[in-house]
Protein backbone atom coordinates (compact mmCIF):
# COMPACT_ATOMS: atom_id res chain seq x y z
CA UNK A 1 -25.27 0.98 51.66
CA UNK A 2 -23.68 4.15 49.96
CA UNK A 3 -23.26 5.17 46.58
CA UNK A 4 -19.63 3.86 46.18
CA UNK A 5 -20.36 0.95 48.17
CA UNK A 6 -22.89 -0.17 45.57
CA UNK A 7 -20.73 0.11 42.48
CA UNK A 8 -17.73 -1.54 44.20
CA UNK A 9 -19.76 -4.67 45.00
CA UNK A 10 -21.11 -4.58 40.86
CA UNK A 11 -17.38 -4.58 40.24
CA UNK A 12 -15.62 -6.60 42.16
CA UNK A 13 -14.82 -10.13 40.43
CA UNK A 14 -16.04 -13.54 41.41
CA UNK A 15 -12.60 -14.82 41.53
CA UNK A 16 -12.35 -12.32 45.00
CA UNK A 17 -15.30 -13.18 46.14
CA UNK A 18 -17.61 -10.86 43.87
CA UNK A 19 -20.29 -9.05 45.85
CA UNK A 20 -19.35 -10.28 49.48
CA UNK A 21 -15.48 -9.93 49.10
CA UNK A 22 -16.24 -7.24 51.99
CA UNK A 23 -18.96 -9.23 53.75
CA UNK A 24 -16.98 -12.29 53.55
CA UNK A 25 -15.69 -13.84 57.69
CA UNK A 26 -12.26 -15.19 55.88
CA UNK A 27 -9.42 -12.91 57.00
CA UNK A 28 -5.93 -13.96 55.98
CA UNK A 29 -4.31 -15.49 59.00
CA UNK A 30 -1.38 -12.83 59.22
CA UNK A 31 -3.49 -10.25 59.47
CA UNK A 32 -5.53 -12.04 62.35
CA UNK A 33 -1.71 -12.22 63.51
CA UNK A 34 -1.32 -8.27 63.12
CA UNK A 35 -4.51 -7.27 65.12
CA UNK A 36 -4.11 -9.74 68.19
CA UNK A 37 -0.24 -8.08 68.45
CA UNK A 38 -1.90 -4.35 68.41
CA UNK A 39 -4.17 -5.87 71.05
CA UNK A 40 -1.88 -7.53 73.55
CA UNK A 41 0.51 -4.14 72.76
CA UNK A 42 -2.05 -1.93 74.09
CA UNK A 43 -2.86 -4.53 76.99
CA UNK A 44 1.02 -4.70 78.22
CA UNK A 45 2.67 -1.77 76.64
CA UNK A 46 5.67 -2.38 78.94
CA UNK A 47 6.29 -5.98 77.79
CA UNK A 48 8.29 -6.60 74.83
CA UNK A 49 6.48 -8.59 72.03
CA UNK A 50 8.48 -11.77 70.92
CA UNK A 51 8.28 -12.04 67.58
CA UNK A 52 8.37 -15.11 66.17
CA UNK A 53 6.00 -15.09 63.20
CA UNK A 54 8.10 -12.89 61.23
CA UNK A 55 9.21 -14.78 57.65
CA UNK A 56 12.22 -12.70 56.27
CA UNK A 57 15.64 -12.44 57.65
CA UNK A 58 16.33 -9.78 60.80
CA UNK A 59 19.78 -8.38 59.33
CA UNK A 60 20.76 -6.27 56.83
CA UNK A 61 22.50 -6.93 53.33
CA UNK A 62 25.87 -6.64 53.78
CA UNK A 63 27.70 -3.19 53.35
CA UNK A 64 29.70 -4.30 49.99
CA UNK A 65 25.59 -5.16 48.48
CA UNK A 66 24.24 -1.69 49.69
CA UNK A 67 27.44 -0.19 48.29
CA UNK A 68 27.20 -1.88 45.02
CA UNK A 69 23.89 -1.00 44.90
CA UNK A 70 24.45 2.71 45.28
CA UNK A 71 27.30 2.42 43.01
CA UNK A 72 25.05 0.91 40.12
CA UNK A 73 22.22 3.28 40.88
CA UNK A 74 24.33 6.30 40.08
CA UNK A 75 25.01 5.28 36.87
CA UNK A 76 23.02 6.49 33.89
CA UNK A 77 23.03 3.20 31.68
CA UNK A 78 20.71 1.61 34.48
CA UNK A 79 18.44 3.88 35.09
CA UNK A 80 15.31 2.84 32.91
CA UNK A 81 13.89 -0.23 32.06
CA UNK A 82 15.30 -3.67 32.99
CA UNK A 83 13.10 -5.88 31.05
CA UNK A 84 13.68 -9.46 31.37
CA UNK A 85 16.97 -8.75 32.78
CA UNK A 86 20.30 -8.04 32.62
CA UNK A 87 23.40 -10.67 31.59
CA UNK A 88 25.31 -9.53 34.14
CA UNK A 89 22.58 -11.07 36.76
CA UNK A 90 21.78 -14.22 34.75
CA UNK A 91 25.68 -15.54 34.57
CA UNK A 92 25.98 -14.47 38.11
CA UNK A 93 23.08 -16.81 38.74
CA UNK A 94 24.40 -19.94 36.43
CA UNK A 95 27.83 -19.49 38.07
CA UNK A 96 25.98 -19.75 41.35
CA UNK A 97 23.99 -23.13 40.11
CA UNK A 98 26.95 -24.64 38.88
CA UNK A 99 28.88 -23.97 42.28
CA UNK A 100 26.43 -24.84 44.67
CA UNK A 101 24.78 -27.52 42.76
CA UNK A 102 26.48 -28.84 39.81
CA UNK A 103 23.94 -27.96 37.62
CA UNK A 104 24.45 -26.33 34.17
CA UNK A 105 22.45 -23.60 32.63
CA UNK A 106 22.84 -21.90 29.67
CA UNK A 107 22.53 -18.14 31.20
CA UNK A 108 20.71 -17.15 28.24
CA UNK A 109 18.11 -19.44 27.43
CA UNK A 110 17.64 -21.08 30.58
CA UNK A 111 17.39 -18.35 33.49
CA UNK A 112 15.68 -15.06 33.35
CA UNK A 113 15.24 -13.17 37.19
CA UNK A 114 11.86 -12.46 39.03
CA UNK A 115 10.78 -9.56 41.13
CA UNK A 116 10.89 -12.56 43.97
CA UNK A 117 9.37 -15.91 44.42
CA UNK A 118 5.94 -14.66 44.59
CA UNK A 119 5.45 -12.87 41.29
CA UNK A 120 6.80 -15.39 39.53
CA UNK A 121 4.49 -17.90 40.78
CA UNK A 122 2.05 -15.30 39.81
CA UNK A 123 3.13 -15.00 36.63
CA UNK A 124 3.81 -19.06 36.10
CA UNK A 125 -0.10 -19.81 36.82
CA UNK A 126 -0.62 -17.47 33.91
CA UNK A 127 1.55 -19.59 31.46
CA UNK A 128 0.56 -22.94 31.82
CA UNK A 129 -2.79 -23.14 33.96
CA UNK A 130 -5.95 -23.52 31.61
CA UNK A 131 -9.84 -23.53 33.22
CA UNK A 132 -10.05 -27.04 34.25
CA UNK A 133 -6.59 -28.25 35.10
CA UNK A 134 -5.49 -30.17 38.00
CA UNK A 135 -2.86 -28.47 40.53
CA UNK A 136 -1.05 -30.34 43.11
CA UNK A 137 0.46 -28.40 45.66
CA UNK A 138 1.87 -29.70 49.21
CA UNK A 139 0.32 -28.31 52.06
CA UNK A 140 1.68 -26.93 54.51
CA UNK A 141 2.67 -24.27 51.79
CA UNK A 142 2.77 -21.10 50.33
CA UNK A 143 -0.40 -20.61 48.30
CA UNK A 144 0.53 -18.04 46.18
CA UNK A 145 0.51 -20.40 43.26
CA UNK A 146 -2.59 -22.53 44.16
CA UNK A 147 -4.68 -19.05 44.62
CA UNK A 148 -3.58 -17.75 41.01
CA UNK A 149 -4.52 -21.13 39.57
CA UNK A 150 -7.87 -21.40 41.44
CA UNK A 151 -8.21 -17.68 39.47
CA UNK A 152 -7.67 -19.59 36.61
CA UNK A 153 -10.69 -22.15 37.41
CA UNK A 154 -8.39 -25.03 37.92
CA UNK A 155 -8.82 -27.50 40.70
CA UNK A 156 -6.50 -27.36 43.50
CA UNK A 157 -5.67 -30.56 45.47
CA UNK A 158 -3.24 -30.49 48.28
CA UNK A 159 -0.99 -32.96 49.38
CA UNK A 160 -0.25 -33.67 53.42
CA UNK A 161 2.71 -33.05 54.39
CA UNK A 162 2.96 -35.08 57.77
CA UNK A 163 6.12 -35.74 60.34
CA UNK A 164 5.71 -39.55 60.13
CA UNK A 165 6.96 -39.39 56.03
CA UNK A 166 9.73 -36.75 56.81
CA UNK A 167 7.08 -33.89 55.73
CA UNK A 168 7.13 -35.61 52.13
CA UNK A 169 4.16 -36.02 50.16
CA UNK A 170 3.05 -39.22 49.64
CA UNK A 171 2.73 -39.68 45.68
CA UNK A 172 1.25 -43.52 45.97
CA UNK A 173 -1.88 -42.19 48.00
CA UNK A 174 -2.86 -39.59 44.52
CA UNK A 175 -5.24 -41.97 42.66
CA UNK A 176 -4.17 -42.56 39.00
CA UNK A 177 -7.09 -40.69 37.76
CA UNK A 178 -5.99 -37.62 39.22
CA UNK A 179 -2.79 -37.73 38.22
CA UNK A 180 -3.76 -38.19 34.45
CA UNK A 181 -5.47 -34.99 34.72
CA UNK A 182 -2.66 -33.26 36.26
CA UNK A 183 -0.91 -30.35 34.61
CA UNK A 184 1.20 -28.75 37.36
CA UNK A 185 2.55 -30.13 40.45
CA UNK A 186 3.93 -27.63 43.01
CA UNK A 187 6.79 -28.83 45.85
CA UNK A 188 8.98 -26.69 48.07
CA UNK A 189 12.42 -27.97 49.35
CA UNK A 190 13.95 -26.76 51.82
CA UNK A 191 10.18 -26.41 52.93
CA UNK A 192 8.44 -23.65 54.52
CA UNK A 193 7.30 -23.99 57.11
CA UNK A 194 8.35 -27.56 58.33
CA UNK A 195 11.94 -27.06 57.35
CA UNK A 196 12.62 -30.35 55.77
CA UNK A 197 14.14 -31.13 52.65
CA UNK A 198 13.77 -33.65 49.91
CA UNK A 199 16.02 -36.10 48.91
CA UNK A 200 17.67 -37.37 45.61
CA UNK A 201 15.35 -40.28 45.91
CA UNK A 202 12.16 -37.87 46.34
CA UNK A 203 13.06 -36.02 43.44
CA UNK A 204 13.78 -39.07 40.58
CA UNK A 205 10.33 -40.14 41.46
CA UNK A 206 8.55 -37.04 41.30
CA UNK A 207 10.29 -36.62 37.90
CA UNK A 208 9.57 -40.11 36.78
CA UNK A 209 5.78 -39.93 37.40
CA UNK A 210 6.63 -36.47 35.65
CA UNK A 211 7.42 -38.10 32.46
CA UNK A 212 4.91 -40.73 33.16
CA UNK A 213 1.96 -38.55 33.08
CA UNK A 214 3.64 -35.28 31.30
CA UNK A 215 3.09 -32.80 34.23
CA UNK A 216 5.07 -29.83 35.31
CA UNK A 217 6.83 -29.95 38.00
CA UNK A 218 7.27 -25.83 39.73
CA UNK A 219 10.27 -26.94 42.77
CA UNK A 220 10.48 -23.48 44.70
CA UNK A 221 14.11 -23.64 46.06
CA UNK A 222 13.34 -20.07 47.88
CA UNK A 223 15.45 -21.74 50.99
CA UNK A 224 18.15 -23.15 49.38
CA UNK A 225 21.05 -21.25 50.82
CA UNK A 226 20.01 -21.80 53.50
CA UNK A 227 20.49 -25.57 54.20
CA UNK A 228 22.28 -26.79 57.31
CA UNK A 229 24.50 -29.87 56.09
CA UNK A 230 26.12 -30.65 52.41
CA UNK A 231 24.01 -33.87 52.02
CA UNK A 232 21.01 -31.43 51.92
CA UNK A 233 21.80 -29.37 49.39
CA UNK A 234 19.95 -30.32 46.50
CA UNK A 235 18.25 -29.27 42.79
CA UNK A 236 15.78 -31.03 41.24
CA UNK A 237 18.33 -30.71 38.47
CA UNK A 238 20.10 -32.92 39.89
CA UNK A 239 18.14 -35.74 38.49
CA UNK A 240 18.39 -36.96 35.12
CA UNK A 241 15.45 -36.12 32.88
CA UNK A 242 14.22 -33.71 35.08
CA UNK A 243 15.23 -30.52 32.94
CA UNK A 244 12.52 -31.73 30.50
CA UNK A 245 9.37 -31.14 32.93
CA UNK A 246 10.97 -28.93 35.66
CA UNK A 247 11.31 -25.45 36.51
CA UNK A 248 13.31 -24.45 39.49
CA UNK A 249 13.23 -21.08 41.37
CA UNK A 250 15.74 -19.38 43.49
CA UNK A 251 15.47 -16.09 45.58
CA UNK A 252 17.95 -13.90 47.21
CA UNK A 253 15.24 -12.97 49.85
CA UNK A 254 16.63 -15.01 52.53
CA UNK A 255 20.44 -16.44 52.31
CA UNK A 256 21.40 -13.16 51.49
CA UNK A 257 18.77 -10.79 53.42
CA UNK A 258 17.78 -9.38 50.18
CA UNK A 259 13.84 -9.42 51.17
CA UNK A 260 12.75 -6.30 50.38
CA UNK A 261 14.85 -5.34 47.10
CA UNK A 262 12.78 -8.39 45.47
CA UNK A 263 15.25 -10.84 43.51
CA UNK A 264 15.22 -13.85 41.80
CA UNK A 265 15.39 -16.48 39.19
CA UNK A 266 13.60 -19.11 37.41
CA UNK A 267 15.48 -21.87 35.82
CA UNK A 268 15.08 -25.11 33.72
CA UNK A 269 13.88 -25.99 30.33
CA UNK A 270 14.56 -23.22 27.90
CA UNK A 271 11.26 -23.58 26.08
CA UNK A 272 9.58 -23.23 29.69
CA UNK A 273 11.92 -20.34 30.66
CA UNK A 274 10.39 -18.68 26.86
CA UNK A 275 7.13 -19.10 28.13
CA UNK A 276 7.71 -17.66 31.78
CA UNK A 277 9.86 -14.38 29.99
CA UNK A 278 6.77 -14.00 27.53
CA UNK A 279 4.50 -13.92 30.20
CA UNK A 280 6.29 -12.02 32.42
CA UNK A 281 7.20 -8.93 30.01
CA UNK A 282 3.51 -8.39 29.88
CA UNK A 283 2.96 -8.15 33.10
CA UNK A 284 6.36 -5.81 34.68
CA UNK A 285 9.16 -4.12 33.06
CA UNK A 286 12.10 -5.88 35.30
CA UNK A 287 13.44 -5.32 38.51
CA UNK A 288 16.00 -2.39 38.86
CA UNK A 289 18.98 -2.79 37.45
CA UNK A 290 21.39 -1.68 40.06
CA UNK A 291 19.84 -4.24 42.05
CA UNK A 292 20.03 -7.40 39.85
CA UNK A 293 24.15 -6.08 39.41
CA UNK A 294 24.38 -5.92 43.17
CA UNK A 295 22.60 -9.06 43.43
CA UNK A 296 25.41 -10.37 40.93
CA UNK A 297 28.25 -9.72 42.86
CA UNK A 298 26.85 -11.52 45.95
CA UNK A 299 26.39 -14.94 43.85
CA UNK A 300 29.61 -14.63 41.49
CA UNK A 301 32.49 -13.52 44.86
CA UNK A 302 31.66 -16.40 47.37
CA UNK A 303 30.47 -14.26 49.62
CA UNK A 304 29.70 -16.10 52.75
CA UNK A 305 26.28 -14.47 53.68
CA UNK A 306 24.36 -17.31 53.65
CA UNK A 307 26.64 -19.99 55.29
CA UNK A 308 26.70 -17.54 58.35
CA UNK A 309 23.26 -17.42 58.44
CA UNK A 310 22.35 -20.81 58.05
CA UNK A 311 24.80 -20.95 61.23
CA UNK A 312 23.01 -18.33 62.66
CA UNK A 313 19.60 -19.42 62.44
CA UNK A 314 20.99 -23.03 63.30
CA UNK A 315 22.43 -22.13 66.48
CA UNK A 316 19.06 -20.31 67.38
CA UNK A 317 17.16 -23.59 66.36
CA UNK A 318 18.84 -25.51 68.45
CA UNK A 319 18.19 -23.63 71.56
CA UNK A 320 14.61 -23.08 70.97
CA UNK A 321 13.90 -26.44 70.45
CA UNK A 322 15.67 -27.49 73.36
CA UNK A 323 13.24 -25.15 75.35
CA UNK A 324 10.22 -25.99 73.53
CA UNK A 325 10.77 -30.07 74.38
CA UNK A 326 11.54 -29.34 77.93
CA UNK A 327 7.61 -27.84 77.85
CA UNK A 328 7.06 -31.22 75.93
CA UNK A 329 6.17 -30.48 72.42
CA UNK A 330 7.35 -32.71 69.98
CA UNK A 331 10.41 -31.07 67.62
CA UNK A 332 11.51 -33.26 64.53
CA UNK A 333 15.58 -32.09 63.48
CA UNK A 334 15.32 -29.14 60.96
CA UNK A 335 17.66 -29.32 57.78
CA UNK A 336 17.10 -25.99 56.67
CA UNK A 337 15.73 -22.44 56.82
CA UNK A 338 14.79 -20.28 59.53
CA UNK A 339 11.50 -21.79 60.27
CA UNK A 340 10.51 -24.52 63.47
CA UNK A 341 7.38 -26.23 62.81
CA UNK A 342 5.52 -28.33 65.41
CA UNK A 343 2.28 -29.69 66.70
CA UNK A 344 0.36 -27.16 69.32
CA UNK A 345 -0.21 -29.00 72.87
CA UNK A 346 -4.14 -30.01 73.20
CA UNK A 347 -4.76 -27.44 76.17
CA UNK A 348 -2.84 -25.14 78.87
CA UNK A 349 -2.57 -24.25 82.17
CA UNK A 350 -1.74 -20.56 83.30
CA UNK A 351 -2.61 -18.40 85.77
CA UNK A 352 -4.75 -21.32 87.93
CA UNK A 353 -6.94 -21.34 84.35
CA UNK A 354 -7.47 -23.97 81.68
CA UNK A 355 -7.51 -23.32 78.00
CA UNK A 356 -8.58 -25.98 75.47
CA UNK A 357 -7.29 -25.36 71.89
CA UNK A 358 -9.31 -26.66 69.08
CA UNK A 359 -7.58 -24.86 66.60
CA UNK A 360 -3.94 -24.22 65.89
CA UNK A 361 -4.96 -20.53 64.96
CA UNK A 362 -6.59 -20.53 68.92
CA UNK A 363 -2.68 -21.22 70.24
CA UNK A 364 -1.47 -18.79 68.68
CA UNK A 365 -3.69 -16.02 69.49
CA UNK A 366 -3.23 -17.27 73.28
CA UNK A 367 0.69 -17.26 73.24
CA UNK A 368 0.03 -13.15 71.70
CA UNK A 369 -2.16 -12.26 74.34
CA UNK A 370 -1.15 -14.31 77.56
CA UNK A 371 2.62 -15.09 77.10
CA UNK A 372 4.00 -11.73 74.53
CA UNK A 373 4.82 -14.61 71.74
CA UNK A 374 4.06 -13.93 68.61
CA UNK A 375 3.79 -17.55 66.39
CA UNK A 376 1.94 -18.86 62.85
CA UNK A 377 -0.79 -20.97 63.04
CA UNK A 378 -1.25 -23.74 60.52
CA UNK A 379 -4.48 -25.45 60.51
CA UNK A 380 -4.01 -27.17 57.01
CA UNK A 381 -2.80 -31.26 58.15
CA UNK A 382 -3.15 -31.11 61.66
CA UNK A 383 -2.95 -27.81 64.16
CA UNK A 384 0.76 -27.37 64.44
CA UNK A 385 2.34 -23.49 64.44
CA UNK A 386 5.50 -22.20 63.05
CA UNK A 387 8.09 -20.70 65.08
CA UNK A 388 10.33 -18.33 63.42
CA UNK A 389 14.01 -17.98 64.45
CA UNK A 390 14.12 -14.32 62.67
CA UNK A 391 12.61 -12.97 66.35
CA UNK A 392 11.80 -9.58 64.72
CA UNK A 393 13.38 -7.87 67.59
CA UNK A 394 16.20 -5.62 66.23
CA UNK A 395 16.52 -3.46 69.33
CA UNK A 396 16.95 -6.76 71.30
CA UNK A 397 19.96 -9.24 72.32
CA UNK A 398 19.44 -12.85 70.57
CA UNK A 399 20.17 -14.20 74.19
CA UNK A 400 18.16 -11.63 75.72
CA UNK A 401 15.13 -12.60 73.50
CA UNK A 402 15.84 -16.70 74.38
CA UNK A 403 16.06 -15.98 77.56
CA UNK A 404 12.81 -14.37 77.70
CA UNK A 405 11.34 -17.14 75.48
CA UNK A 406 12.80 -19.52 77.91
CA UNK A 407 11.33 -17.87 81.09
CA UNK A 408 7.64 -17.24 80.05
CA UNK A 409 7.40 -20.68 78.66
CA UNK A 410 8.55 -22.04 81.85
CA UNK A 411 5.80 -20.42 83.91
CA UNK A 412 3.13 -22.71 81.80
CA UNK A 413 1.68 -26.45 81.77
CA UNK A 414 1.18 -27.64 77.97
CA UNK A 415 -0.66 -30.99 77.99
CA UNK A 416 -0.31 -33.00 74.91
CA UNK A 417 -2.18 -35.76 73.80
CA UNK A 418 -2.22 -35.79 69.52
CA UNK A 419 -0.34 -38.39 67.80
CA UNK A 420 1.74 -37.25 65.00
């Protein structure tokens, strides 16, 4: 062991695993993802790699947000800091609520942006989780909030999400005890990665046992524009009462193929939202400001960006899930997103050769390296993967990559023999 070695592994904090961070066998699952693609790249560099574990959209904003963008940038009044935001952004974004959800929200009290879903879930941990609390979070799920809050030496308890309850957690099965000592509860509608979405119904209760044992409830609405039918498109502000113990947040990321300029907003109860902008000044100095007024004129002109990608990604749904039941997985009807979640088959045959698969992360690395498919493994409920209808192939034809889907899963036995 070297010199720097050494002081690194004095430094390093428990909360990253302290002296073995380095040592330690846990590798995030997407990079796992990232080194079997190098692999079956260099193995067949003539075959082109289906992508289907990419999670952000596969166009580009539209030419009126780019040229908005390099309009604003010119200017000299938005060249420094941005703070907590610009007014401009915030109306833009109550205008939006108000359209799309009948929700009012007073756009100075009750909305300030993020630099996108992620470090404001960051930053949220940081405002209301104390050593000691009690975090529920549904899982399948994005961690990011449950991994700043288990920095925070709170517990973490996940909640199933499971086909046979429409990928809704089941609040009855949380003993009483644990939801006294509950501060935050975390839910995600339109979900990723299952792509359901919650219902009026779902939401009252969650907000009742809200008020009933005075938790927060953080609803990340990241995939909100992009929800298939009317009857889906929901807020938990759309409940009464729920303004009191709720915070919602929105992102431009993926209606409006904003991923990498890093947009959004938090919304809800204006003493929250204080909390949150506190918080969050301490920790950045705002997103650009050209791009929070280019992100404005997408939500205040009715653009239709995210209806025609909700069509989009639809249509693409539709077709791959067609395929994937004719190789007899079992595909429940997505509402929303651009995400197809399933169950992985019990074993394979290919190539006169068996494969078992114990693990949903052992599918996946199989469809990389024997059939050019590139899928997310989720191990957390039961071994299902995630198959994204981004593709990640921007040199390719959508029917062209289909096609191919179509024709290497065709050349393969899946046997099956889970129940859901």
């Amino acid at each position: 062991m070297d010199v720097d070695e050494q002081f690194a592994k004095k430094i390093f904090s428990e909360r990253i695993g302290g002296k073995n961070f380095e040592d330690s066998n846990r590798i995030y699952k997407f990079e796992k993802i990232k080194r079997t693609k190098r692999e079956a790249l260099a193995k067949f560099p003539n075959r082109i790699l289906i992508d289907m574990g990419v999670g952000e959209p596969d166009d580009m904003a539209a030419n009126l947000l780019i040229e908005t963008l390099a309009h604003e940038a010119r200017k000299y009044e938005n060249r420094g800091y941005a703070d907590n935001g610009c007014l401009e952004f915030k109306e833009a974004a109550a205008y939006y609520m108000e359209s799309k959800f009948n929700v009012l929200l007073d756009p100075r009290r009750e909305i300030v942006h993020s630099i996108g879903s992620k470090a404001a879930l960051s930053i949220l941990s940081l405002c209301f989780i104390n050593p000691g609390d009690v975090v529920l979070m549904t899982a399948p799920g994005y961690s990011v909030f449950g991994t700043h809050s288990l920095y925070l030496l709170a517990d973490v308890i996940h909640l199933p999400l499971r086909a046979r309850n429409n990928y809704l957690p089941v609040f009855d099965d949380v003993p009483q005890h644990v939801l006294q000592k509950t501060k935050v509860v975390v839910v995600n509608y339109p979900n990723n990665p299952t792509g359901a979405c919650a219902t009026k119904e779902f939401f009252k209760k969650l907000v009742d046992l809200a008020h009933k044992y005075s938790f927060l409830i953080i609803s990340d609405a990241a995939y909100a524009t992009l929800t298939f039918r009317d009857e889906d498109k929901i807020s938990i502000f759309n409940v009464d009462g729920a303004k009191t113990v709720a915070l919602e947040l929105h992102s431009m990321s993926k209606g409006f193929n904003m991923t990498g300029w890093r947009l959004g907003w938090v919304c809800g109860n204006s003493k929250l939202i204080a909390a949150y902008a506190y918080v969050k000044d301490q920790t950045d100095s705002g997103q650009f400001l050209a791009i929070q007024k280019a992100a404005a004129k997408a939500l205040a002109s009715h653009l239709s960006i995210p209806s025609q990608n909700a069509q989009k990604y639809e249509r693409r749904m539709n077709q791959i899930a067609l395929i994937l039941k004719n190789c007899g997985f079992s595909v429940d009807t997505i509402k929303a997103g651009f995400f197809l979640y399933t169950q992985i088959p019990n074993s394979v045959e290919y190539n006169d050769k068996k494969v078992d698969f114990f693990s949903a992360e052992s599918f996946a690395e199989w469809m990389i390296r024997d059939l050019g498919i590139v899928v997310v493994p989720w191990d957390d409920v039961e071994p299902s993967v995630r198959f994204s209808m981004t593709f990640g192939n921007k040199d390719t034809d959508e029917n062209e990559i289909i096609d191919l889907f179509r024709n290497r899963m065709s050349n393969v036995r899946f046997k099956f023999y889970r129940s859901k």
